[in-house]
N, C-alpha and C. Protein backbone atom coordinates (compact mmCIF):
# COMPACT_ATOMS: atom_id res chain seq x y z
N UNK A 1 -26.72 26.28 10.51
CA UNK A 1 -25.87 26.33 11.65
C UNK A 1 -25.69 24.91 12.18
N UNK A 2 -24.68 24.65 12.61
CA UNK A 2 -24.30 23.33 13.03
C UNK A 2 -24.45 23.06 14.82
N UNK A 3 -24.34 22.31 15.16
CA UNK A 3 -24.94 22.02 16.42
C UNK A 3 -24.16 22.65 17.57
N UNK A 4 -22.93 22.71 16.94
CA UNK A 4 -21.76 23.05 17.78
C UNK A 4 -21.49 24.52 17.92
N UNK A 5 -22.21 25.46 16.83
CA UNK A 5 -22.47 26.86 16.69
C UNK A 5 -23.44 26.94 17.55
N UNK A 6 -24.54 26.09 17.69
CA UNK A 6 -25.98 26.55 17.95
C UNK A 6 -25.63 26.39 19.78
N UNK A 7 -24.80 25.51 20.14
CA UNK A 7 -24.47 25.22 21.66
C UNK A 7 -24.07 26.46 21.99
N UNK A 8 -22.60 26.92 21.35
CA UNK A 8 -21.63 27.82 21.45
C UNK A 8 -22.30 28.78 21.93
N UNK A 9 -23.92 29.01 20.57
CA UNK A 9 -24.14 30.61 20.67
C UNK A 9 -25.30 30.66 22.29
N UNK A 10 -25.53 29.83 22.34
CA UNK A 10 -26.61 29.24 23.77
C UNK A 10 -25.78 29.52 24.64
N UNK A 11 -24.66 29.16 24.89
CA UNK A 11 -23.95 29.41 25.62
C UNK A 11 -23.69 31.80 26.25
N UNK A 12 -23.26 31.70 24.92
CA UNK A 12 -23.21 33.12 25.07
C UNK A 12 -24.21 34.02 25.55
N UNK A 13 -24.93 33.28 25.15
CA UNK A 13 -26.54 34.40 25.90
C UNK A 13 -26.67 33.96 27.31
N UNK A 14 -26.46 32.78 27.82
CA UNK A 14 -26.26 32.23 29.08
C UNK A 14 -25.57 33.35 29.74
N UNK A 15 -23.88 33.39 29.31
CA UNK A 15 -23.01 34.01 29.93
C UNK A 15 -23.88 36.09 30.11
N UNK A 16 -24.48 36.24 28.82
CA UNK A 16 -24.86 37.98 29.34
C UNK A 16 -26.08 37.63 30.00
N UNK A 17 -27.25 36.15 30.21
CA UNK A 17 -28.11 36.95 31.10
C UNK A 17 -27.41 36.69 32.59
N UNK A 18 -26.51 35.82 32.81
CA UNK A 18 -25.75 35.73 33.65
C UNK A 18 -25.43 36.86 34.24
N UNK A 19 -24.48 37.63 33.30
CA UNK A 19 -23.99 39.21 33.94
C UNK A 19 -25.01 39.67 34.01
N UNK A 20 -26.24 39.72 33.12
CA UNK A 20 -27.29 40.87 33.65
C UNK A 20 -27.42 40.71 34.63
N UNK A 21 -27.70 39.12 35.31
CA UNK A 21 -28.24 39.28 36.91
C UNK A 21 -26.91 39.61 37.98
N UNK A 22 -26.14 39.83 37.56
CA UNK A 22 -25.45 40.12 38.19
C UNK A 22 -25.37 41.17 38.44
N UNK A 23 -25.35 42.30 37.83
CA UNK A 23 -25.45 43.72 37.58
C UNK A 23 -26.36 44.41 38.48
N UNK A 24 -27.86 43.48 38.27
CA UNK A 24 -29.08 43.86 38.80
C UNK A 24 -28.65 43.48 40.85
N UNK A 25 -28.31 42.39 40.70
CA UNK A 25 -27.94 42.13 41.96
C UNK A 25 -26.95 43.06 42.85
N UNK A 26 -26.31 43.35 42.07
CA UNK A 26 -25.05 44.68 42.31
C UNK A 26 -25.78 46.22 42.83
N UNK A 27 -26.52 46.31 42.07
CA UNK A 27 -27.65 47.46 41.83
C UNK A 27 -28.35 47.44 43.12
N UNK A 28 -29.12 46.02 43.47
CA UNK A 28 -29.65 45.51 44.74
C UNK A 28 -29.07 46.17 46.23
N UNK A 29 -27.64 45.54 45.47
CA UNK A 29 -27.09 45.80 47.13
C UNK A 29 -26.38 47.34 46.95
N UNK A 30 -26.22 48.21 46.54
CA UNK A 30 -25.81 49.53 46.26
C UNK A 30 -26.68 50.39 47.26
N UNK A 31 -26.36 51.12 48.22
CA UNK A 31 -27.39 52.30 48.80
C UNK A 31 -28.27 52.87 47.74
N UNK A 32 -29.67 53.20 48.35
CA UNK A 32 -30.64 53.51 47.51
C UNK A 32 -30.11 55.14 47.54
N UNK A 33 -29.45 55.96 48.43
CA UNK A 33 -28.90 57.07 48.02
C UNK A 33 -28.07 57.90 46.71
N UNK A 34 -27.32 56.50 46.56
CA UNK A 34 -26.46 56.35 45.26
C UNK A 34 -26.91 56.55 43.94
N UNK A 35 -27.82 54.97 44.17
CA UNK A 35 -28.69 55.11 42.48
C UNK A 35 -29.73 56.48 42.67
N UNK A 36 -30.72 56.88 43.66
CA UNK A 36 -30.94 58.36 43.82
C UNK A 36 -30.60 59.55 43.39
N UNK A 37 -28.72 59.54 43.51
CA UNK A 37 -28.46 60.64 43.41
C UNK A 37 -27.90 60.67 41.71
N UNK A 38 -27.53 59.19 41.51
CA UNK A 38 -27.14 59.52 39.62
C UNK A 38 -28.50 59.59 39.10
N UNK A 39 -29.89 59.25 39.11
CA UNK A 39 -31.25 59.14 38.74
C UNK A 39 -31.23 60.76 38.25
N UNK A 40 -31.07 61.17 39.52
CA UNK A 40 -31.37 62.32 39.68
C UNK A 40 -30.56 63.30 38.44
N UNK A 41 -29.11 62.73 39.15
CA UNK A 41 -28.00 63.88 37.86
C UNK A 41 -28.77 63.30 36.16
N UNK A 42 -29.01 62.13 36.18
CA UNK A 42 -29.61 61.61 34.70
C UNK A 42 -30.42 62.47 34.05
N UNK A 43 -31.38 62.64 35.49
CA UNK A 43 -32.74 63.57 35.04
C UNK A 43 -32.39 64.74 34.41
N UNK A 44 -31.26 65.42 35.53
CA UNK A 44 -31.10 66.92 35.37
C UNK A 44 -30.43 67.03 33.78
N UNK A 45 -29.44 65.99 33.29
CA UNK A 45 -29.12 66.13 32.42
C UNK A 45 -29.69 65.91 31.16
N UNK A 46 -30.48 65.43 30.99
CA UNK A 46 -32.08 65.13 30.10
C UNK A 46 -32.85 66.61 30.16
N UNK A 47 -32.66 66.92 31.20
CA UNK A 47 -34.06 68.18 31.47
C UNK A 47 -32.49 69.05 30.27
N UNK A 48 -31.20 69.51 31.09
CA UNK A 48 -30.56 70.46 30.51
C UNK A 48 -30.56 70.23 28.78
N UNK A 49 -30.33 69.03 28.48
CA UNK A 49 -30.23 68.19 27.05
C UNK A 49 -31.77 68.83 25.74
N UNK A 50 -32.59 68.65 26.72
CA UNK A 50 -34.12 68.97 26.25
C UNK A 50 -34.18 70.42 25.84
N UNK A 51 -33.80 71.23 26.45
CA UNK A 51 -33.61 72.55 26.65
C UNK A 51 -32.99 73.13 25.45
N UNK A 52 -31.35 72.62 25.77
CA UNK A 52 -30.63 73.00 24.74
C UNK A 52 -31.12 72.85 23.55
N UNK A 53 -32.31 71.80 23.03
CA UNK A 53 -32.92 71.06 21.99
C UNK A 53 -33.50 72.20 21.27
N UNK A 54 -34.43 72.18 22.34
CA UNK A 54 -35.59 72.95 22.07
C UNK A 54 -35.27 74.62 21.61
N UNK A 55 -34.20 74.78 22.70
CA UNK A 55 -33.53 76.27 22.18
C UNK A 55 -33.00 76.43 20.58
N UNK A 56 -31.79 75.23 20.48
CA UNK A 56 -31.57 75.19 18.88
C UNK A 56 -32.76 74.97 17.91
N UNK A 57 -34.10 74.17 18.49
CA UNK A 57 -34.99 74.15 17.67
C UNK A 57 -35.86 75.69 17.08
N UNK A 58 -35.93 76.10 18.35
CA UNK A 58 -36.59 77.89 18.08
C UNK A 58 -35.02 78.60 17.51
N UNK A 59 -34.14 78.99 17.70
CA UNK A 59 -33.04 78.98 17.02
C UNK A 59 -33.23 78.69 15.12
N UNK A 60 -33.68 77.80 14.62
CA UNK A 60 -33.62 77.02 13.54
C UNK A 60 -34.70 77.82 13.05
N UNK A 61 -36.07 77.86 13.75
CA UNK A 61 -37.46 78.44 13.32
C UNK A 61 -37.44 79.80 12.87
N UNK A 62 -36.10 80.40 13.81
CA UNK A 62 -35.97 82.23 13.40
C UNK A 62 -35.29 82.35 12.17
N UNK A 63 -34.36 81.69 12.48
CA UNK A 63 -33.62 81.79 11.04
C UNK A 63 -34.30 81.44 9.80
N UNK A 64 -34.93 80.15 10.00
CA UNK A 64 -35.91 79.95 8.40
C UNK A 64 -36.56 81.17 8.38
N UNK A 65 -36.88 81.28 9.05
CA UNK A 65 -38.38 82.89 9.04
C UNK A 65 -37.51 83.91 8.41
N UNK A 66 -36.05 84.14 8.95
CA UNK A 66 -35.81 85.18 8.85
C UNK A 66 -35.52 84.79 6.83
N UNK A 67 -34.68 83.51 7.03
CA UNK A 67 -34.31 83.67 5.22
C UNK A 67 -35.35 83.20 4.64
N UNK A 68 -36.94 82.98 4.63
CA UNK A 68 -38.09 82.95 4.54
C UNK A 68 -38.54 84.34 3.68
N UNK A 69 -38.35 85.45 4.99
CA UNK A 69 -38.52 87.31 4.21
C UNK A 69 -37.67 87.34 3.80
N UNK A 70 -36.54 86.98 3.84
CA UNK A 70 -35.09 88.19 2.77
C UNK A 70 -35.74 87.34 1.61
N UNK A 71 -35.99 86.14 1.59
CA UNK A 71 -36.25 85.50 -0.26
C UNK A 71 -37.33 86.64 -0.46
N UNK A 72 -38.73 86.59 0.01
CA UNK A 72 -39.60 86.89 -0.58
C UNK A 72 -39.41 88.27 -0.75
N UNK A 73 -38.58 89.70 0.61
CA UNK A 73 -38.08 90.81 0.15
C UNK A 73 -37.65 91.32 -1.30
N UNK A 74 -36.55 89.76 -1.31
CA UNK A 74 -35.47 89.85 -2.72
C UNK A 74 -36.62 89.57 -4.16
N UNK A 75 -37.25 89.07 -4.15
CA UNK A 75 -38.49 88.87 -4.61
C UNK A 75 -39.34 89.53 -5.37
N UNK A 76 -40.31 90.39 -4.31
CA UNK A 76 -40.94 91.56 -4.47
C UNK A 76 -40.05 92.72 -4.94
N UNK A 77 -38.39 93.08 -4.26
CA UNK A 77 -37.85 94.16 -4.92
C UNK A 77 -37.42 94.18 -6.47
N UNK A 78 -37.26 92.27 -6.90
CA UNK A 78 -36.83 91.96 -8.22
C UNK A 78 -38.33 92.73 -9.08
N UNK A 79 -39.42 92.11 -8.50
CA UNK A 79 -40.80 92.35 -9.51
C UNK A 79 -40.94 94.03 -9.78
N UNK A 80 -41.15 94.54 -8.68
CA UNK A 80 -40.96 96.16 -8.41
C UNK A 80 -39.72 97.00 -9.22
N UNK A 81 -38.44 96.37 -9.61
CA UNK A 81 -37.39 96.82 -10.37
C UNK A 81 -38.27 96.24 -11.75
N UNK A 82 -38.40 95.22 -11.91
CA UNK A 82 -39.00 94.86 -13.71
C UNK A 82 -40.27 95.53 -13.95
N UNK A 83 -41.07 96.11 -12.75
CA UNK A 83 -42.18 96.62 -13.14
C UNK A 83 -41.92 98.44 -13.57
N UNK A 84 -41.18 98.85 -13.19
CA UNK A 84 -40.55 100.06 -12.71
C UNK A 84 -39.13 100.17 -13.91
N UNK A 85 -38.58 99.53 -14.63
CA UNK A 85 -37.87 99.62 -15.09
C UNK A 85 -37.64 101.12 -16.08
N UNK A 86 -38.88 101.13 -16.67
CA UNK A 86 -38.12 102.17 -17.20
C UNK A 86 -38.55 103.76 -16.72
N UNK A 87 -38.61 103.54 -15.56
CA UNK A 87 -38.89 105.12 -14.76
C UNK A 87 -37.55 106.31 -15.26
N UNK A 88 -36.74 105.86 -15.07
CA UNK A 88 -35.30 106.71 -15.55
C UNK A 88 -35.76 107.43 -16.50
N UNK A 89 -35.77 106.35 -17.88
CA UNK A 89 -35.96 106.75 -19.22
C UNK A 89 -37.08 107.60 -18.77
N UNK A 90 -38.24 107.37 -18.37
CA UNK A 90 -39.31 108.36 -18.66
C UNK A 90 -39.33 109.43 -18.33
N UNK A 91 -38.79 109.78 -17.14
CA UNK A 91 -38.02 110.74 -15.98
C UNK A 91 -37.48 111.51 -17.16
N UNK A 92 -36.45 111.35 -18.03
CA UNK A 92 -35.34 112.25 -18.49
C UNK A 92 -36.41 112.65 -19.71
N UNK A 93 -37.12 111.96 -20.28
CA UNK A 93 -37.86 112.19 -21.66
C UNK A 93 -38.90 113.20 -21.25
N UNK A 94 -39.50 113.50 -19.79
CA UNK A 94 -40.31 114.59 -20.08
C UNK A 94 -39.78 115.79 -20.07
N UNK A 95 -39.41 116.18 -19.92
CA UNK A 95 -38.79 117.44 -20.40
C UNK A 95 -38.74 118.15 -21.73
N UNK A 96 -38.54 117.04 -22.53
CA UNK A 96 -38.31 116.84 -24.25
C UNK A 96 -39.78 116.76 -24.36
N UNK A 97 -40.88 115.98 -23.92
CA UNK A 97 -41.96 116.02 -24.33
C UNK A 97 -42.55 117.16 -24.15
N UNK A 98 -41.94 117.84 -23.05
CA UNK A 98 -42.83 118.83 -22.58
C UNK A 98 -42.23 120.64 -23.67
N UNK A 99 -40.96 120.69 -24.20
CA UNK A 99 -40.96 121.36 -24.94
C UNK A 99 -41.54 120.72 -26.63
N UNK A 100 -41.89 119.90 -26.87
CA UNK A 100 -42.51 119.86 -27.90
C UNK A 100 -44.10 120.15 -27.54
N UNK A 101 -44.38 119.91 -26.47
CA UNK A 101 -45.96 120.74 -26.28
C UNK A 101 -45.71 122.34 -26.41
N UNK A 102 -45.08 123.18 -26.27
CA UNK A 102 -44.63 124.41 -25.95
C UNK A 102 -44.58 124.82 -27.53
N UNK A 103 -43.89 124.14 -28.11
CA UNK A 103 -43.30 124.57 -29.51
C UNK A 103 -44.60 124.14 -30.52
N UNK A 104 -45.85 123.19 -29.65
CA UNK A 104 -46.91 123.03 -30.75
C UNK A 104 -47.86 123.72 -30.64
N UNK A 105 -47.63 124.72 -29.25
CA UNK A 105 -48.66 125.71 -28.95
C UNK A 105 -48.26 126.98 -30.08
N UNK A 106 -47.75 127.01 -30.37
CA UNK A 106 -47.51 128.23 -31.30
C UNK A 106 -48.07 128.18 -32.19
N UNK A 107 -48.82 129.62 -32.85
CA UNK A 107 -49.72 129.84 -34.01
C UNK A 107 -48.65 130.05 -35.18
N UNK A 108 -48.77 129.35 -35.97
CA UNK A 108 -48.08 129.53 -37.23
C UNK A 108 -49.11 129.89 -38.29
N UNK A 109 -48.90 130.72 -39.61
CA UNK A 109 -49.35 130.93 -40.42
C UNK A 109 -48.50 130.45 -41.91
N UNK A 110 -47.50 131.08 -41.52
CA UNK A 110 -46.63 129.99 -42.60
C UNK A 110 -46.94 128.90 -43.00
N UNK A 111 -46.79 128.56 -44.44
CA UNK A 111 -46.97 127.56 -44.22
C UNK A 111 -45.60 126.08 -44.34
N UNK A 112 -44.76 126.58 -44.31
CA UNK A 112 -43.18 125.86 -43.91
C UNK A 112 -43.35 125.95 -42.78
N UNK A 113 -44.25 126.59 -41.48
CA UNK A 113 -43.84 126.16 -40.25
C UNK A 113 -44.96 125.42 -39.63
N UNK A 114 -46.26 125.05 -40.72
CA UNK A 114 -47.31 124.46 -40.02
C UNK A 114 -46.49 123.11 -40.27
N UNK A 115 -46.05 122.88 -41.88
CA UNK A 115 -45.60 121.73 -41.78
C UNK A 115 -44.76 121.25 -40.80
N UNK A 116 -43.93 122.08 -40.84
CA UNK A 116 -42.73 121.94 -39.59
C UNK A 116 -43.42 120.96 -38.10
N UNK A 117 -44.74 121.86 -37.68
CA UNK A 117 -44.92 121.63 -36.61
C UNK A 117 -46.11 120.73 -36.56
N UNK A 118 -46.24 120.04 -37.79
CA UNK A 118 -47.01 118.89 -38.41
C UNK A 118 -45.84 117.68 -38.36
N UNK A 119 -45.07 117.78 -38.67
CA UNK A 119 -43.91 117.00 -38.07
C UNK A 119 -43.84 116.67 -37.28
N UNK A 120 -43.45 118.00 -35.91
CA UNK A 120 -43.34 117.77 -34.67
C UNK A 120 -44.33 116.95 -33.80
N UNK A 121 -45.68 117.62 -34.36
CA UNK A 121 -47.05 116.84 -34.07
C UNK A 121 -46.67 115.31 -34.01
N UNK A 122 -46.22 115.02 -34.84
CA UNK A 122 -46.28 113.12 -34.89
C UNK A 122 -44.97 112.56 -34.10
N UNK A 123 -43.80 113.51 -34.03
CA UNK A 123 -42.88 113.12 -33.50
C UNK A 123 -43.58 112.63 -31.66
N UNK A 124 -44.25 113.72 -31.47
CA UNK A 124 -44.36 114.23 -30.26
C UNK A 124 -45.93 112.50 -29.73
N UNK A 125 -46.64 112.38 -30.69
CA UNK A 125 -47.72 111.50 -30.46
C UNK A 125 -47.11 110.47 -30.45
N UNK A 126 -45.82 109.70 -31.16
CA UNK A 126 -45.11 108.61 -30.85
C UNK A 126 -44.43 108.37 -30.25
N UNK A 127 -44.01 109.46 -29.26
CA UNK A 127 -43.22 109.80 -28.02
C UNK A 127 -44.26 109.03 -26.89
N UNK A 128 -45.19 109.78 -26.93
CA UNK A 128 -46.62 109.65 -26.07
C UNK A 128 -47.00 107.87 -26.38
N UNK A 129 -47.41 107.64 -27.32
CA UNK A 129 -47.28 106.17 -27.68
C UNK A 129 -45.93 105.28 -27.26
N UNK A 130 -45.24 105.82 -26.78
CA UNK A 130 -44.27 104.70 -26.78
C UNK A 130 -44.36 104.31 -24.92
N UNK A 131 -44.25 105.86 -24.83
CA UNK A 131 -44.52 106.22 -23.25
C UNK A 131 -45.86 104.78 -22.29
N UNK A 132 -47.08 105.00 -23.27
CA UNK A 132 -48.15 104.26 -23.08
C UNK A 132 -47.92 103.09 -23.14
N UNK A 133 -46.95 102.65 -24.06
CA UNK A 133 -46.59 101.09 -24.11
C UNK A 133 -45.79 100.37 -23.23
N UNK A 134 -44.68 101.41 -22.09
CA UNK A 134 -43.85 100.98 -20.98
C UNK A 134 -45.16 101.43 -19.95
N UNK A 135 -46.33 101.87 -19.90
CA UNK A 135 -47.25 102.14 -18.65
C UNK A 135 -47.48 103.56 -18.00
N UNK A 136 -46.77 104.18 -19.08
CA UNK A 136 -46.86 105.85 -18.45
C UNK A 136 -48.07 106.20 -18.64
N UNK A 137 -48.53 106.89 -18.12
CA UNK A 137 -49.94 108.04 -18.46
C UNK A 137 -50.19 109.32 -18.12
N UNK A 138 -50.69 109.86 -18.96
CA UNK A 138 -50.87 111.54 -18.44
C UNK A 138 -51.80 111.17 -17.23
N UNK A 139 -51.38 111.85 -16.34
CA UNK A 139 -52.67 112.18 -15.02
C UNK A 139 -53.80 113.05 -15.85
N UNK A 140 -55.30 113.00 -15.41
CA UNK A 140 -56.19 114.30 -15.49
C UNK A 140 -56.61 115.21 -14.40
N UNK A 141 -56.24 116.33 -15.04
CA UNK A 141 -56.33 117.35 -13.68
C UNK A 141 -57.57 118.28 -13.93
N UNK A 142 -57.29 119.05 -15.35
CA UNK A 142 -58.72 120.10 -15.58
C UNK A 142 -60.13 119.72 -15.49
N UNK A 143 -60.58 120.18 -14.24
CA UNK A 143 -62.49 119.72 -13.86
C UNK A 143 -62.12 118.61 -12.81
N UNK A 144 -61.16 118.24 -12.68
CA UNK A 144 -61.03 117.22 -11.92
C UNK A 144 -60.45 117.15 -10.50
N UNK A 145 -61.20 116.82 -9.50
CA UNK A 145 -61.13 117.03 -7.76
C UNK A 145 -59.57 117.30 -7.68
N UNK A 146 -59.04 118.33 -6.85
CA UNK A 146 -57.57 117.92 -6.25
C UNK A 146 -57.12 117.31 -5.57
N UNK A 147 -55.99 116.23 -5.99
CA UNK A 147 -55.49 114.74 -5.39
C UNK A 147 -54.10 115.46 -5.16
N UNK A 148 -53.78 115.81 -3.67
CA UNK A 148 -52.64 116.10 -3.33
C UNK A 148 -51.68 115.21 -3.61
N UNK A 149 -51.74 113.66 -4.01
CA UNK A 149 -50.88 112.74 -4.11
C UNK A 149 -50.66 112.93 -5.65
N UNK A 150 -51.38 113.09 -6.36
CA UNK A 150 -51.55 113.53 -8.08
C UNK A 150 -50.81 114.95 -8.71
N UNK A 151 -51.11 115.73 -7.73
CA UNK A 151 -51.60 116.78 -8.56
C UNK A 151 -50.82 118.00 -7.39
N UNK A 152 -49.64 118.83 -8.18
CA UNK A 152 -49.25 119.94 -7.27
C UNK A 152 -49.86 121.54 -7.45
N UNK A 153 -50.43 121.91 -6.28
CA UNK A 153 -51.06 123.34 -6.31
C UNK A 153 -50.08 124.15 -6.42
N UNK A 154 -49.93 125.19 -7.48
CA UNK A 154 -49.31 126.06 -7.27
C UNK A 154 -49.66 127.54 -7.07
N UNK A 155 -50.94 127.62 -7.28
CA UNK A 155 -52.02 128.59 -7.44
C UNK A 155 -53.25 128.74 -6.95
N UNK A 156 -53.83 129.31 -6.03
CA UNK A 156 -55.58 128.91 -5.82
C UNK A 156 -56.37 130.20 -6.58
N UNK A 157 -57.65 130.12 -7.08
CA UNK A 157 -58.12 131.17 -7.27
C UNK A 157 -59.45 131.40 -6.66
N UNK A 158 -60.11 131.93 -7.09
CA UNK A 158 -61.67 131.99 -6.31
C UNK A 158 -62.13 132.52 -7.75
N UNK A 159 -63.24 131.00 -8.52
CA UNK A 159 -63.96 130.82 -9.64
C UNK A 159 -65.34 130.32 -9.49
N UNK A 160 -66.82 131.05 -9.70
CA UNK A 160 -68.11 130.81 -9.44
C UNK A 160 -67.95 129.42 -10.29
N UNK A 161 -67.38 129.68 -11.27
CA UNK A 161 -67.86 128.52 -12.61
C UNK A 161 -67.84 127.00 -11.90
N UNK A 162 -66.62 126.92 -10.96
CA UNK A 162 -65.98 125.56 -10.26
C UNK A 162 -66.54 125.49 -8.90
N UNK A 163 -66.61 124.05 -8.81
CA UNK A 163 -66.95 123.79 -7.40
C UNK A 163 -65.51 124.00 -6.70
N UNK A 164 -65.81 124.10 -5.45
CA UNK A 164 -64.52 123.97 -4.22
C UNK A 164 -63.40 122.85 -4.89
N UNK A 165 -62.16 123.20 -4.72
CA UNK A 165 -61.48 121.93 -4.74
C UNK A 165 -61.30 121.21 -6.12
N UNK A 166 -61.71 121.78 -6.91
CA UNK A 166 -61.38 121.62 -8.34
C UNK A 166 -60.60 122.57 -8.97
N UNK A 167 -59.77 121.22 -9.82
CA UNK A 167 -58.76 121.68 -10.85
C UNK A 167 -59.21 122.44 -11.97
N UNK A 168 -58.97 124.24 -12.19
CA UNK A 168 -59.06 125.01 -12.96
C UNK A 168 -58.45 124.62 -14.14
N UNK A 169 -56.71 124.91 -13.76
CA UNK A 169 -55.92 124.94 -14.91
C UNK A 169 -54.99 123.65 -14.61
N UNK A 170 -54.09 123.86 -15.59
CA UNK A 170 -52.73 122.65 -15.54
C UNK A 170 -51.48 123.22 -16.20
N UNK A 171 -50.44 123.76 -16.04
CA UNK A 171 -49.57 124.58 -16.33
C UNK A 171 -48.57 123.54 -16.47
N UNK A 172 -48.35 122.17 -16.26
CA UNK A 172 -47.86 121.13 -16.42
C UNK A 172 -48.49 119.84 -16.41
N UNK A 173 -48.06 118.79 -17.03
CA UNK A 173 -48.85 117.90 -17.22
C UNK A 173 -48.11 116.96 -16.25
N UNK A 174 -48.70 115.87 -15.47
CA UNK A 174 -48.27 114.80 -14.44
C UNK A 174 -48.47 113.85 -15.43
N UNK A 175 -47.28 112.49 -14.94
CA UNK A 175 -47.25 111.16 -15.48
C UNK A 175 -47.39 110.26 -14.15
N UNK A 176 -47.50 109.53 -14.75
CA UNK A 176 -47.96 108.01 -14.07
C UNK A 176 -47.22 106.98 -14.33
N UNK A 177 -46.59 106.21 -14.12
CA UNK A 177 -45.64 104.92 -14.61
C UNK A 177 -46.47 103.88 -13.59
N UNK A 178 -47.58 102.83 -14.61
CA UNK A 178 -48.31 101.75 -13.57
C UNK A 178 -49.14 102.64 -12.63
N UNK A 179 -48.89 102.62 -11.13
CA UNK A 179 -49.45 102.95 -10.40
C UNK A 179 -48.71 103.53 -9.37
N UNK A 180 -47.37 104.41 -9.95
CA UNK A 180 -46.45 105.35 -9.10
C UNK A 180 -46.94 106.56 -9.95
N UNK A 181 -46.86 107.57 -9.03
CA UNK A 181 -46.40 108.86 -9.27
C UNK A 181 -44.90 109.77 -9.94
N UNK A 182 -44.53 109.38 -11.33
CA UNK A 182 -43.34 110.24 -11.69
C UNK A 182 -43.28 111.57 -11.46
N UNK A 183 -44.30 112.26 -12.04
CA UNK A 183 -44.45 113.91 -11.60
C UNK A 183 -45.67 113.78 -11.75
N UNK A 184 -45.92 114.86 -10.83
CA UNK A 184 -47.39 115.17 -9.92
C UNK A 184 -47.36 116.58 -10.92
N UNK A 185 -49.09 116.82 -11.57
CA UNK A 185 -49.40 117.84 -12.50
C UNK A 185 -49.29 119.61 -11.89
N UNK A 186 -48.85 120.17 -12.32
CA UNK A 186 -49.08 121.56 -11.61
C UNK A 186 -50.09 122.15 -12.00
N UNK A 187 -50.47 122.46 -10.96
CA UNK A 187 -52.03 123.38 -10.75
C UNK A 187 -52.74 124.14 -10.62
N UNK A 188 -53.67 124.82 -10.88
CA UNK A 188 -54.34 125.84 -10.67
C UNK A 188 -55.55 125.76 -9.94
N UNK A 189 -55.98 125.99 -8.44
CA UNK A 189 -57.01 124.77 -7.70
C UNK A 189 -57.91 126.34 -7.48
N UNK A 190 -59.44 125.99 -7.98
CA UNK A 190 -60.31 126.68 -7.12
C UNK A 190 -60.46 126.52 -5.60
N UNK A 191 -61.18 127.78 -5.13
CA UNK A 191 -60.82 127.67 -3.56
C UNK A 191 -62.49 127.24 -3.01
């Protein structure tokens, strides 16, 4: 910088602390009512300013929270659909499983229909195997306590052989998919 910059710029700071004192002096002679009463509006408008802040800030906090649960909702309902996926399929297939139990209860003597139902036999165990491999399972009901969430009564009897509250018979078989209930077993419950 050259000498004539360095004056120039000396100069300029001269000239604003100049006005500052001037300002301040201005300020001086002003009623103390005046500067009082803008202090005051300053304040109020800081306090209102703060407010509004703080409001948009809790404002901001609900909303994350809120799209916080819809993610993790969307989330848990994605895992619960992939865990659950093939409930449908299993849903429509017992029926089919359940007349091939029906059709393997039959005494055959023939022997074109043992084979027959030596067939069916394996059709029916790879049904069951496949079932086991998406997470299905037969419930157990015969000898086993009655689980109103498991297991539907359709029958009570009165049997010395059984304790209270145990499963006699099973006139249908219950599945399991994971740890839901597809169909609940039908029952035959000692009393």
């Amino acid at each position: 910088m050259t000498q004539a910059e360095n004056k120039h710029s000396s100069e300029q700071v001269e000239e604003v602390f100049a006005e500052a004192a001037d300002v301040q002096t201005e300020g001086a002679n002003e009623e103390p009512s005046e500067s009082d009463a803008e202090f005051a509006a300053l304040q109020l408008k800081v306090t209102e300013l703060e407010s509004k802040l703080e409001e948009a800030e809790n404002r901001y906090l609900r909303l994350h929270a809120d799209f916080e649960n819809s993610r993790r909702r969307a989330k848990l309902d994605r895992e619960a659909s992939e865990k659950y996926r093939a409930q449908s399929l299993i849903t429509d297939l017992l029926p089919a499983i359940d007349n091939f139990e029906r059709a393997m209860q039959t005494q055959a003597d023939d022997e074109h229909v043992k084979s027959l139902l030596q067939g069916m036999d394996m059709v029916y165990r790879s049904l069951i195997d496949a079932l086991k491999k998406e997470g299905a399972e037969q419930i157990e009901a015969v000898g086993k306590e009655f689980d109103p969430h498991v297991h539907q009564a359709v029958m009570q009897v009165e049997d010395d052989q059984f304790g209270s509250n145990i499963v006699v018979e099973e006139f249908q078989k219950g599945y399991m998919l994971k740890d839901r209930v597809i169909r609940p077993a039908m029952v035959k419950v000692n009393q």
